[in-house]
Protein backbone atom coordinates (compact mmCIF):
# COMPACT_ATOMS: atom_id res chain seq x y z
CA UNK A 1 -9.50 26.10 -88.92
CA UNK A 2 -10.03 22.57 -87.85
CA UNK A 3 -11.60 22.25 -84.30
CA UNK A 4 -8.90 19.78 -82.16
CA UNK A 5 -11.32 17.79 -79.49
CA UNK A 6 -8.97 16.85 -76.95
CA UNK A 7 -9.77 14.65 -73.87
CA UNK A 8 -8.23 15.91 -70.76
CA UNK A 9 -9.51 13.33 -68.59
CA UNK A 10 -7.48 11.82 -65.96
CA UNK A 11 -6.84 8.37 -65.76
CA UNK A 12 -9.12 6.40 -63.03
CA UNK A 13 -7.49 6.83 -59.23
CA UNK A 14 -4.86 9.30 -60.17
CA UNK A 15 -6.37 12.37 -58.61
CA UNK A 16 -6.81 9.57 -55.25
CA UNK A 17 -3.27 8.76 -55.54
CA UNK A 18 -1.52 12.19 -56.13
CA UNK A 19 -3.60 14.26 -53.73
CA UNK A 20 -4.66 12.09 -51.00
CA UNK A 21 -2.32 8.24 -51.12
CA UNK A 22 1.17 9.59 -51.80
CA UNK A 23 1.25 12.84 -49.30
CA UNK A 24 -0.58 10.48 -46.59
CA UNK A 25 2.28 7.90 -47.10
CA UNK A 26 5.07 10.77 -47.06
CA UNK A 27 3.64 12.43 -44.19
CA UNK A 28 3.07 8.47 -42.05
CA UNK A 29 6.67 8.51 -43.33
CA UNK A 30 8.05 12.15 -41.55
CA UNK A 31 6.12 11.15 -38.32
CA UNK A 32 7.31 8.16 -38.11
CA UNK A 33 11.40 9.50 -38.56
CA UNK A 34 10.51 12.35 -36.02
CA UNK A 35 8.84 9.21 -33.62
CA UNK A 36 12.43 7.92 -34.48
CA UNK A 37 14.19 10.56 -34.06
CA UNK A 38 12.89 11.68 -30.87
CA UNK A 39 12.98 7.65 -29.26
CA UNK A 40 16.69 8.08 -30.26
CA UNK A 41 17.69 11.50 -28.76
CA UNK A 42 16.12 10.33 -25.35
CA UNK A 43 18.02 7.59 -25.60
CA UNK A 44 21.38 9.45 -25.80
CA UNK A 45 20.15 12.05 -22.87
CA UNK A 46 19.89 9.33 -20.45
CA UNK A 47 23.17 7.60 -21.52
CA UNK A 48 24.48 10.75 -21.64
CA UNK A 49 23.12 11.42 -17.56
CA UNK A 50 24.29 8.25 -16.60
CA UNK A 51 28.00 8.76 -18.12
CA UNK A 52 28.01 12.23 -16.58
CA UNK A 53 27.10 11.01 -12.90
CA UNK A 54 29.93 8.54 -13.18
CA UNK A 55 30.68 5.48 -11.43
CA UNK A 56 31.04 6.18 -7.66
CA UNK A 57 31.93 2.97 -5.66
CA UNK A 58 29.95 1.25 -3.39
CA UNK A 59 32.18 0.23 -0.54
CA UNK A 60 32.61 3.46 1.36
CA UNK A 61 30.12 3.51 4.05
CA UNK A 62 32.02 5.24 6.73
CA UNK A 63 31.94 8.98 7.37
CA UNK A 64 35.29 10.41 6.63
CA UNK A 65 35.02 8.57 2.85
CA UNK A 66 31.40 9.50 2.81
CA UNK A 67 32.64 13.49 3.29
CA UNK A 68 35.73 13.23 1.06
CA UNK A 69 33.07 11.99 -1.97
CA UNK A 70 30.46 14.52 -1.42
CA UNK A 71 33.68 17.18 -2.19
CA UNK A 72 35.39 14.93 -4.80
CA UNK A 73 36.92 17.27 -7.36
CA UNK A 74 33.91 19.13 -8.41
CA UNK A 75 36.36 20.15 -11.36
CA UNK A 76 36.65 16.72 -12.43
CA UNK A 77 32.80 16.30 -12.51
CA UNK A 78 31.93 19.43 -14.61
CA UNK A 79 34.87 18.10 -16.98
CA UNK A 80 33.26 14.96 -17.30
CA UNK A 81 29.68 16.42 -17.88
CA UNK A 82 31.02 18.64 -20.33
CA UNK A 83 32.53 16.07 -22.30
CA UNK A 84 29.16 13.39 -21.88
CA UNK A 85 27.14 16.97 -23.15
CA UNK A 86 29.29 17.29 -26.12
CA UNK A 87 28.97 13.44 -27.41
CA UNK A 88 25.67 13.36 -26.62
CA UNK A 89 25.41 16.29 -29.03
CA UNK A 90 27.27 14.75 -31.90
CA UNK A 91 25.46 11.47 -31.18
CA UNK A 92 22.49 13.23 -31.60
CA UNK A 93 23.53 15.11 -34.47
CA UNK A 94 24.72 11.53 -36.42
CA UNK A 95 21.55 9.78 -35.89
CA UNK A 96 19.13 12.95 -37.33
CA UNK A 97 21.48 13.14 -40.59
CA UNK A 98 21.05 9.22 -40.95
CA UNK A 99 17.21 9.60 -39.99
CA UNK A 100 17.07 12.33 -42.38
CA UNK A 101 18.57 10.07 -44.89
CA UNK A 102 16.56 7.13 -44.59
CA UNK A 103 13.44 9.69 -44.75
CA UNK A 104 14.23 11.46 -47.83
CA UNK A 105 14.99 8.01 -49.93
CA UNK A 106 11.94 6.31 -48.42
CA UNK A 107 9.90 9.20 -49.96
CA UNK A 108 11.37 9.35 -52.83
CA UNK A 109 10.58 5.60 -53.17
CA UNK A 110 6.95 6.62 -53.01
CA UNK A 111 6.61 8.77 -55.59
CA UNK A 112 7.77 6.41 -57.96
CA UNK A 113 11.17 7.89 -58.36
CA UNK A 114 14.08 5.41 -58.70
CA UNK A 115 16.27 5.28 -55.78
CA UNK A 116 18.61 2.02 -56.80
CA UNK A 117 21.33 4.49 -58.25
CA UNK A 118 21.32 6.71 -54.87
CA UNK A 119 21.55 3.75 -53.13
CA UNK A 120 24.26 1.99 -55.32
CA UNK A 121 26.11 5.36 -55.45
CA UNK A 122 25.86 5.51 -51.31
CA UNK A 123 26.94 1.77 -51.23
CA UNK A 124 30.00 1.93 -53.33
CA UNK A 125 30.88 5.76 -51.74
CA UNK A 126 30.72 3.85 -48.20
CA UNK A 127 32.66 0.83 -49.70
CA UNK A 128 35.28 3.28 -50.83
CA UNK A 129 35.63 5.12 -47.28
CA UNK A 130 35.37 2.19 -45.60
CA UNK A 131 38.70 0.67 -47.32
CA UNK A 132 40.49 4.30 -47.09
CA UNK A 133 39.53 5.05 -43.56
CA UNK A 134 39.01 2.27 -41.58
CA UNK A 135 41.98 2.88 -39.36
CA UNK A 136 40.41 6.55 -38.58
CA UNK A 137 37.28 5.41 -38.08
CA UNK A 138 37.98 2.76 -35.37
CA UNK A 139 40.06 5.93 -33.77
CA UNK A 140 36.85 8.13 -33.53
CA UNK A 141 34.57 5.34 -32.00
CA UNK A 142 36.90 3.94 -29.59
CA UNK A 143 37.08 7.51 -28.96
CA UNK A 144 33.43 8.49 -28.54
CA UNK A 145 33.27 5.32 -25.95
CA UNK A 146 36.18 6.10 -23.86
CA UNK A 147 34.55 9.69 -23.24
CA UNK A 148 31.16 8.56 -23.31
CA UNK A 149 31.80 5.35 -20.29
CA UNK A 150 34.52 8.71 -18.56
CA UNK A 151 37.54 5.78 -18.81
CA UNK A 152 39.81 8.84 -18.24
CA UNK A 153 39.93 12.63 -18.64
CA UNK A 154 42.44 15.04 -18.75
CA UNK A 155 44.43 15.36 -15.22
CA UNK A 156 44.42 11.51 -14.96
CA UNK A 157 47.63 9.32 -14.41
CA UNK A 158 46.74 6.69 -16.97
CA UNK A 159 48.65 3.51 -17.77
CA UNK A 160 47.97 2.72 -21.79
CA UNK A 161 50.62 0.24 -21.97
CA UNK A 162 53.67 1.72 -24.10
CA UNK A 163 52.97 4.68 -22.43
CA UNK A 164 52.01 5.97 -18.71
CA UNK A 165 51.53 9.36 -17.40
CA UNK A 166 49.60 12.50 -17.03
CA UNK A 167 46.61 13.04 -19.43
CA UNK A 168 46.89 16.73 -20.87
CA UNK A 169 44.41 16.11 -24.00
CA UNK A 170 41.50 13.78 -25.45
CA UNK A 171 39.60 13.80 -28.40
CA UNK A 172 38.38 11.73 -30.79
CA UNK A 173 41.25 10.73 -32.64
CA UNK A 174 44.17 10.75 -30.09
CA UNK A 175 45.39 10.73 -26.58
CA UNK A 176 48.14 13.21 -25.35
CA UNK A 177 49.75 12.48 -22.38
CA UNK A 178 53.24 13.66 -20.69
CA UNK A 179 55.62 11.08 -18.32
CA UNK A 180 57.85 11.66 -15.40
CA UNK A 181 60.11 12.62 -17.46
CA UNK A 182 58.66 15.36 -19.84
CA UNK A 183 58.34 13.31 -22.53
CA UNK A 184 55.08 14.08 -24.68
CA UNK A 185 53.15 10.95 -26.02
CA UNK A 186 50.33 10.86 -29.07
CA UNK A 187 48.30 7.78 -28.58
CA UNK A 188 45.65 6.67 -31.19
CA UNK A 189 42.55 5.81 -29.48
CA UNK A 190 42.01 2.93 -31.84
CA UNK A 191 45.44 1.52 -30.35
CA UNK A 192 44.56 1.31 -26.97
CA UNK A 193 43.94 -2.56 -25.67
CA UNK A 194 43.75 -1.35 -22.33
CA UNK A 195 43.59 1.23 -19.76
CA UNK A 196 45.23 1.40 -16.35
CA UNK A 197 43.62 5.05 -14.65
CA UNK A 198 45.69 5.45 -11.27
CA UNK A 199 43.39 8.66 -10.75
CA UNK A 200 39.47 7.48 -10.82
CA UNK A 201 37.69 7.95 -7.12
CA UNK A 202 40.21 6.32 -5.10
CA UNK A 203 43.82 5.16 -4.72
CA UNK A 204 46.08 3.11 -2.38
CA UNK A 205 49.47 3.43 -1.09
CA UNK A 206 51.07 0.02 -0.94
CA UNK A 207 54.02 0.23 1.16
CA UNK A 208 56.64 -2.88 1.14
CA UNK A 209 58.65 -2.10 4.12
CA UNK A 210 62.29 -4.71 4.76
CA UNK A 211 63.90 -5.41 7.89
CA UNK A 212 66.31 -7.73 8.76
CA UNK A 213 65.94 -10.86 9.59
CA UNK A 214 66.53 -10.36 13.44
CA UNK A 215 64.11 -7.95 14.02
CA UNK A 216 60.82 -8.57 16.16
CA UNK A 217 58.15 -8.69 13.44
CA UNK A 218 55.50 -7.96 15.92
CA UNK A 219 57.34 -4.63 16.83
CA UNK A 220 57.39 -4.06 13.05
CA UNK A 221 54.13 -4.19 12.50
CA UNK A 222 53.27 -2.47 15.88
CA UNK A 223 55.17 0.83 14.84
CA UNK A 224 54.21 0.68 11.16
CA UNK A 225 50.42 0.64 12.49
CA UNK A 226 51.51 3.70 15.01
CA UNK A 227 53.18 5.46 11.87
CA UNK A 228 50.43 4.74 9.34
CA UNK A 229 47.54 5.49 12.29
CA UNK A 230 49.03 8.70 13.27
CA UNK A 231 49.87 9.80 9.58
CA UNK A 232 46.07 9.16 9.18
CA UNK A 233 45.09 11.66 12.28
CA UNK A 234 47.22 14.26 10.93
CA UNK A 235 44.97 17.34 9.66
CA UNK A 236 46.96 18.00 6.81
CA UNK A 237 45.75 14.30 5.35
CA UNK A 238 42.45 14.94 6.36
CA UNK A 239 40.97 14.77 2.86
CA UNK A 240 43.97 13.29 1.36
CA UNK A 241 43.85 9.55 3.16
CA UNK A 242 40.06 8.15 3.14
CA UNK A 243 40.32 5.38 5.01
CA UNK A 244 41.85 3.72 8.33
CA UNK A 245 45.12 1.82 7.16
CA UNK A 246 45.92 -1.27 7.88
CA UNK A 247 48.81 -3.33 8.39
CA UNK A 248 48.29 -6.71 6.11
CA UNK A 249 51.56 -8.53 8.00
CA UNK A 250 54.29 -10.10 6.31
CA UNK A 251 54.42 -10.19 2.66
CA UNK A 252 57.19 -12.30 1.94
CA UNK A 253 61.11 -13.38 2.60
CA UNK A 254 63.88 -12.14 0.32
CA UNK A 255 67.26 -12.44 0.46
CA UNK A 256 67.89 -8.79 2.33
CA UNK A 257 65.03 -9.56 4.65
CA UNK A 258 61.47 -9.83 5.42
CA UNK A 259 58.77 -7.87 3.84
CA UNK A 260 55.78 -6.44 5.68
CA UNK A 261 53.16 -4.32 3.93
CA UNK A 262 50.78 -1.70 5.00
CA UNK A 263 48.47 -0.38 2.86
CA UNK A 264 46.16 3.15 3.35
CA UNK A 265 43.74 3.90 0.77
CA UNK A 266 44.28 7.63 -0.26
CA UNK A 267 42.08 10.38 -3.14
CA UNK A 268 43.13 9.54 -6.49
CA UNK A 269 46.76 10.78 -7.39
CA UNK A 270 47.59 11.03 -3.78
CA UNK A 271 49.25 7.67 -3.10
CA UNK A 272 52.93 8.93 -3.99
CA UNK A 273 52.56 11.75 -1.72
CA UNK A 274 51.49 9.76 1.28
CA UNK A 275 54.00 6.83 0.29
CA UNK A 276 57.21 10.06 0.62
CA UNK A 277 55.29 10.68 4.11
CA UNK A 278 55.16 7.23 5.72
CA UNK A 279 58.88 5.81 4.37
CA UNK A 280 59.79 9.55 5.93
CA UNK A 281 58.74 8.92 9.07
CA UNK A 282 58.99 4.90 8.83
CA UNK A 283 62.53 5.72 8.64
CA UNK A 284 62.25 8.00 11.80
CA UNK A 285 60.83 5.29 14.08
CA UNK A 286 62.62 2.78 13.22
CA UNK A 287 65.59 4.38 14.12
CA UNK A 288 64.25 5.17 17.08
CA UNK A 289 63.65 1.45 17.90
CA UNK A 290 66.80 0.09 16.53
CA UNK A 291 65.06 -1.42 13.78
CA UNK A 292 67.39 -2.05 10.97
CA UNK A 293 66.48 -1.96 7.31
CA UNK A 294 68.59 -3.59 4.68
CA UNK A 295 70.55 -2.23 1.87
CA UNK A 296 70.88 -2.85 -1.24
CA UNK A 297 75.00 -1.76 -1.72
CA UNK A 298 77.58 -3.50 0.29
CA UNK A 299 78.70 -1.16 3.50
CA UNK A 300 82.61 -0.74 4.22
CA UNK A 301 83.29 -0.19 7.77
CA UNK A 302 86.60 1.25 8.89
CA UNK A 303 88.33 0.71 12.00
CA UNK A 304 91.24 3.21 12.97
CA UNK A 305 93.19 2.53 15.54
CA UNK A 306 95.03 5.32 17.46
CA UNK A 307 98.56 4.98 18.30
């Protein structure tokens, strides 16, 4: 039989490349994704720490506002660090699939093996979902930055324009929340312009009180400040009202009267129940003084004469 010489030797730099160049460059490549990967997670834990300490203001320096912080709804915070913990994890989890991604076509690339069809299959795929979903997707990241900055939570009295009251629900997608009067409302996230939360670290009671026009303003004001000052005092608005009240004076003249305010800054969703209190007991004093207060109906009064 004939003898077959056959030379099995390796072209020039090939055992370099295939041994020592291309696993050196795909291994440069993992580090540097894990380098990536593990900038980007920190990243998210300290957004995620800062979002789940919340915003706290500034202003209060006294002691009674100092204590009523230090207890503020401890429910509320592990809610909102629950929720921060959560998007942090799915933040997390998005940016390792698209580092994952990114790693696995970059080494591809440096093997030699053609990557412009993944990448013009990816392209028109994202093209395609972009088109068909864009309405959900601005939903889910409007969404994951209402949670993330705590703009509400569920317990809040929110005011999202067409609709205001109670939060029972977040996620992503929607907002669920219930008015005064029972009525259930499903709010895209990607729908909201604006957000009015009547339940975030503080509220105030703004009370518009009307008295006639012949009444001694200073009086007013005296017994509103009594009223407000005392209603402050009272134990059972110890941690309900956070602040001294004050009178701010006259507010302006209608045509039943004049219109003095007095204000007391009260815990969030508190302000209705210390507005019923004051106009309660508003109403109480004043009658004791002779104050009169407007109405808003025309009053018959009937004179009988006996005979």
């Amino acid at each position: 039989m004939p003898h077959l010489d056959i030379d099995w030797k390796l072209p020039d730099g090939f055992a370099y490349d295939s041994l020592v160049a291309v696993p050196g460059r795909i291994l440069l490549i993992i580090v540097i994704g894990l380098a990536f990967r593990w900038f980007i997670n920190r990243a998210v834990d300290r957004l995620v720490h800062r979002a789940a300490r919340g915003n706290m203001p500034g202003f209060i320096a006294d002691s009674r506002a100092g204590e009523f912080l230090d207890g503020l709804k401890p429910a509320n915070h592990a809610r909102r660090q629950q929720r921060t913990e959560t998007m942090g994890s799915l933040l997390k989890s998005v940016s390792t699939g698209m580092i994952l991604a990114v790693v696995v076509v970059t080494s591809l690339s440096t093997v030699h093996i053609d990557i412009a069809p993944i990448i013009a299959s990816a392209g028109i795929v994202g093209v395609a979902l972009g088109f068909g979903a864009q309405n959900l997707v601005k939903d889910f990241l409007s969404g994951i930055f209402m949670i993330l900055e705590d703009q509400y939570g569920v317990g809040d009295t929110v005011d999202l324009g067409e609709a205001t009251g109670t939060v029972e629900a977040v996620s992503l997608r929607i907002t669920r929340l219930r008015d005064v009067n029972g009525t259930v409302w499903y709010v895209r996230n990607g729908e909201i312009l604006r957000v009015g939360n009547q339940s975030q670290n503080w509220a105030r009671t703004v009370l518009d009180v009307t008295v006639s026009y012949n009444a001694d303003l200073d009086q007013v004001q005296r017994i509103l400040q009594e009223v407000a000052t005392t209603t402050y005092e009272n134990e059972q608005f110890h941690d309900v009202i956070i602040e001294a009240p004050e009178v701010w004076g006259v507010e302006r003249f209608d045509k039943d009267g004049v219109v003095v305010r007095v204000v007391l800054k009260t815990a969030p969703a508190q302000q209705w129940l210390v507005a019923r209190a004051m106009r309660q007991r508003i109403k109480a004093e004043f009658d004791r003084a002779g104050i009169t207060m407007p109405t808003t109906f025309p009053v018959a009064t009937i004179h009988q004469e006996q005979g």
